[in-house]
Protein backbone atom coordinates (compact mmCIF):
# COMPACT_ATOMS: atom_id res chain seq x y z
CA UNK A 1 151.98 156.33 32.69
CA UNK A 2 148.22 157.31 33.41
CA UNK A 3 147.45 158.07 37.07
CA UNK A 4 144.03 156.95 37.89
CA UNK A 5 142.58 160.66 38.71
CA UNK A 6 143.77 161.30 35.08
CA UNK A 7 141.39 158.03 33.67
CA UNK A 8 139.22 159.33 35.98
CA UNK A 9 138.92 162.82 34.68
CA UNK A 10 139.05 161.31 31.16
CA UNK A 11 136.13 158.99 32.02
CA UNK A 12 134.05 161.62 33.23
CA UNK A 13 134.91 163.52 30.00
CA UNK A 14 133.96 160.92 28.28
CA UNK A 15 130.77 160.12 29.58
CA UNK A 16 129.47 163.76 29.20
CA UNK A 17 130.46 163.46 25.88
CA UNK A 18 127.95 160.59 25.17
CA UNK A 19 125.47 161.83 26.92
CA UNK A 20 125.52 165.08 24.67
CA UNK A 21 125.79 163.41 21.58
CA UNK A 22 123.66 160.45 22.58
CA UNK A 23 120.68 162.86 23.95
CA UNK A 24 121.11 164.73 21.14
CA UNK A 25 120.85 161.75 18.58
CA UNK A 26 117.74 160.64 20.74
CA UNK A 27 115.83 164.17 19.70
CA UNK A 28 116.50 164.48 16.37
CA UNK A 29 115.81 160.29 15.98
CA UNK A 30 112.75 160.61 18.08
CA UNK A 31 111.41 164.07 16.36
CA UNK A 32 111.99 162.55 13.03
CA UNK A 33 110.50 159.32 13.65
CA UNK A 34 106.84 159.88 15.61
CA UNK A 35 105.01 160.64 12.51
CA UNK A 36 102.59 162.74 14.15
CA UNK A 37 101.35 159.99 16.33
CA UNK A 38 100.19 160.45 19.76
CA UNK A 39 97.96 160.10 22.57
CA UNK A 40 97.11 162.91 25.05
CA UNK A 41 100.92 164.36 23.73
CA UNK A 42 102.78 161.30 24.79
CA UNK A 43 104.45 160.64 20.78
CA UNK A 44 104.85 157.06 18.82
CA UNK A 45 108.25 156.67 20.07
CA UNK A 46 110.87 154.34 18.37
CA UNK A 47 113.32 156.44 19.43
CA UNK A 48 114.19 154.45 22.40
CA UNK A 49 116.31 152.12 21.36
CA UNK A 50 119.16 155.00 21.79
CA UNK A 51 118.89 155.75 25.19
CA UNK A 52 118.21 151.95 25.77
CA UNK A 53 121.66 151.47 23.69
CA UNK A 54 123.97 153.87 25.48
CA UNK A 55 122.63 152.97 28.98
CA UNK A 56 123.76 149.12 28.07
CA UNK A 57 127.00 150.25 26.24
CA UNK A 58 127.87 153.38 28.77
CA UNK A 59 126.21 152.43 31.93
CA UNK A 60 122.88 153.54 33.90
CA UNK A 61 123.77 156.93 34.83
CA UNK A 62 125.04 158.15 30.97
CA UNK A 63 122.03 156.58 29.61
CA UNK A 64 119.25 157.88 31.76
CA UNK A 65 121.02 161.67 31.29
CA UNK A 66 121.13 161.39 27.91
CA UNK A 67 117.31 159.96 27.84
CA UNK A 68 116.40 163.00 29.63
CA UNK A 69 118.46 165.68 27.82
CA UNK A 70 117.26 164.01 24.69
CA UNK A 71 113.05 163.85 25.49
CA UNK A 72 113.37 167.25 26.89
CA UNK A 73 114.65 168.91 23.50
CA UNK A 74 111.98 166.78 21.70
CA UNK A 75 109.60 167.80 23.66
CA UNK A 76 110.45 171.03 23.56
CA UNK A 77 110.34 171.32 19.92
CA UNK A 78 107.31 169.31 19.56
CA UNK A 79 104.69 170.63 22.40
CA UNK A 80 106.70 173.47 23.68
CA UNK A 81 105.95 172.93 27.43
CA UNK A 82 108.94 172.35 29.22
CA UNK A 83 107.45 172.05 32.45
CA UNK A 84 105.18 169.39 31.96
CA UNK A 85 108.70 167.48 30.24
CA UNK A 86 110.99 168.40 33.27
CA UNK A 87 107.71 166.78 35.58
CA UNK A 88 106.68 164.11 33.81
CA UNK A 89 109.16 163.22 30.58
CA UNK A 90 112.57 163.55 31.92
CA UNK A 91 112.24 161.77 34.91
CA UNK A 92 110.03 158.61 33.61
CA UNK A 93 113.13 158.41 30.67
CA UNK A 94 116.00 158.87 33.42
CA UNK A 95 114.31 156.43 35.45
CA UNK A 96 113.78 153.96 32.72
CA UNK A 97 117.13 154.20 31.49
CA UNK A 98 119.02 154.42 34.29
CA UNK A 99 117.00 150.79 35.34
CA UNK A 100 117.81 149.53 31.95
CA UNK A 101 121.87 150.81 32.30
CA UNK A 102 122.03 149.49 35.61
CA UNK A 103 121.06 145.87 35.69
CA UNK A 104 121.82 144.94 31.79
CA UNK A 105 125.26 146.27 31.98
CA UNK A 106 126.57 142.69 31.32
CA UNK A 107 124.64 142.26 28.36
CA UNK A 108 122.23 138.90 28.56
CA UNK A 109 119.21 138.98 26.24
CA UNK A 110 116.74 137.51 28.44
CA UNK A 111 117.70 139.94 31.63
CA UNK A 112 117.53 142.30 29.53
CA UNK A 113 114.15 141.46 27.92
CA UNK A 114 113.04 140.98 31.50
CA UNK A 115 114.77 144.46 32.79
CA UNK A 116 113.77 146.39 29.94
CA UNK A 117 109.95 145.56 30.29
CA UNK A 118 110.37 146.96 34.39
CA UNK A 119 111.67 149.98 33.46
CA UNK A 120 109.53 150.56 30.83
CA UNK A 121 106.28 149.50 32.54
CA UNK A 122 107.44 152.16 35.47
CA UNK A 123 108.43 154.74 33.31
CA UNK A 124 105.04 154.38 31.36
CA UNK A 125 103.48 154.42 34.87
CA UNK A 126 105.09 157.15 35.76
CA UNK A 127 103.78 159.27 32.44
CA UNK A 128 100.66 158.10 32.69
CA UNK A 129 100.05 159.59 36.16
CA UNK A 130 102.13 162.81 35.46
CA UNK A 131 100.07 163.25 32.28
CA UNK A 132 96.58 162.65 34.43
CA UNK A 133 98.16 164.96 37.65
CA UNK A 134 99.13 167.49 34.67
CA UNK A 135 95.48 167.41 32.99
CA UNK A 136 93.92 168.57 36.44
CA UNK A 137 95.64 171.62 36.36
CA UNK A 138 96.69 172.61 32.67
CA UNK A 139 96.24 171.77 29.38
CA UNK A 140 97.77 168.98 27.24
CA UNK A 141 100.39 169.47 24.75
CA UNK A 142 98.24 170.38 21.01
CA UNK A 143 95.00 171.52 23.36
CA UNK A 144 94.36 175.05 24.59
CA UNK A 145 91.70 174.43 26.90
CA UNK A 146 92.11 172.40 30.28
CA UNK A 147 89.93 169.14 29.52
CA UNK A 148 91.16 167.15 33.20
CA UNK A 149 91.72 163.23 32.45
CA UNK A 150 89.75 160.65 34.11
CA UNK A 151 91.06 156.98 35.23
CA UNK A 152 90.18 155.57 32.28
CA UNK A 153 92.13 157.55 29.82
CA UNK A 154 95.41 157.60 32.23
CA UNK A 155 95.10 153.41 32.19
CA UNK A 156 95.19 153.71 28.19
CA UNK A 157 98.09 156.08 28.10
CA UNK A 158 100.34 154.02 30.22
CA UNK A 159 99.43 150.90 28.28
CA UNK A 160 99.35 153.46 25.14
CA UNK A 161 103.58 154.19 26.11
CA UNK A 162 104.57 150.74 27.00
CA UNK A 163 102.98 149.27 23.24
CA UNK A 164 104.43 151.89 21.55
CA UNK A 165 107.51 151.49 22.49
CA UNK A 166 108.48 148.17 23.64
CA UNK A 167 108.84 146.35 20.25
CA UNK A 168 111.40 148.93 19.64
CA UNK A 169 112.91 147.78 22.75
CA UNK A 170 112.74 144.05 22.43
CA UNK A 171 113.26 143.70 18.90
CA UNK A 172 116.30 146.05 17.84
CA UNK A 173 118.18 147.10 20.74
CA UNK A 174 119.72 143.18 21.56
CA UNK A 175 121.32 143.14 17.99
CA UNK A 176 122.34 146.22 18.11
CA UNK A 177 124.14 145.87 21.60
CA UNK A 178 125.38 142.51 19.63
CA UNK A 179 126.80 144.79 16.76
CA UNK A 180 128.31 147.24 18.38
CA UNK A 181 129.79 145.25 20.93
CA UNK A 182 131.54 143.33 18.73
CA UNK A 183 132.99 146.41 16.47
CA UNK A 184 134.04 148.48 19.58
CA UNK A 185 135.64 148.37 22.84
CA UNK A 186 133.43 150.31 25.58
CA UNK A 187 134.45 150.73 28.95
């Protein structure tokens, strides 16, 4: 028989296990599938539906981690400024994802439709100032010079992040959720 500090210990095994392989899936999915695309450095990003996947399937804190471990190696690899993604990317995706893992964990489309556009609308808010606080100081990811943002351009950016990737959201996450639900017991 199983105690419960040994499921416990096995759980917690587990869930660092996802979060690894999940934040590393989200990377190499998210590097592979912006294209090139971006405004002011934030990337075309369909990559979400990962973290938005493991945060319904493994809960809020395993899929925010993962969303932050995985947009800080992409960002890493793509702009190379790993402060501005420890300030600014990894928390807007832990946020996010944690919002999405937390609430949706009982998977209904329509909270989740509703849940998902929160979290992304904050975590887009949340770039979209760090990018404008960021621009005061330094420059943006693929500039060399400091060019500071004004309102304008930090309005565009959040609404730039939320259109980019909430179709991604919306349209493939629920069937996938659906799909892998179905095929595999989760916890």
């Amino acid at each position: 028989m199983i105690s419960s500090d040994s499921r416990q210990k096995n759980r917690r095994y587990q869930n660092l296990a996802v979060t690894a392989i999940s934040g590393a899936l989200y990377a190499v999915v998210g590097i592979t599938t912006y294209f090139g695309l971006n405004f002011y450095g934030v990337k075309f990003w369909p990559a979400v539906i990962v973290p938005a996947t493991v945060a319904i399937l493994f809960g809020a804190r395993v899929g925010g981690a993962s969303a932050a471990l995985g947009i800080f190696i992409a960002d890493v690899v793509s702009h190379g400024i790993p402060l501005l993604s420890l300030t600014v990317g990894v928390p807007s995706n832990y946020i996010a994802f944690y919002l999405i893992g937390q609430f949706c964990r009982q998977f209904n489309v329509k909270k989740y439709l509703f849940v998902s556009t929160i979290a992304l609308a904050i975590g887009s808010t949340i770039i979209g100032v760090g990018i404008y606080l960021w621009s005061q100081y330094f420059p943006l990811p693929f500039q060399n010079e400091l060019t500071p943002m004004t309102f304008i351009p930090a309005l565009y950016l959040i609404i730039w992040t939320f259109l980019s990737e909430a179709p991604f959201l919306y349209i493939i996450v629920p069937p996938l959720v659906k799909a892998i639900k179905t095929r595999i017991q989760v916890n």
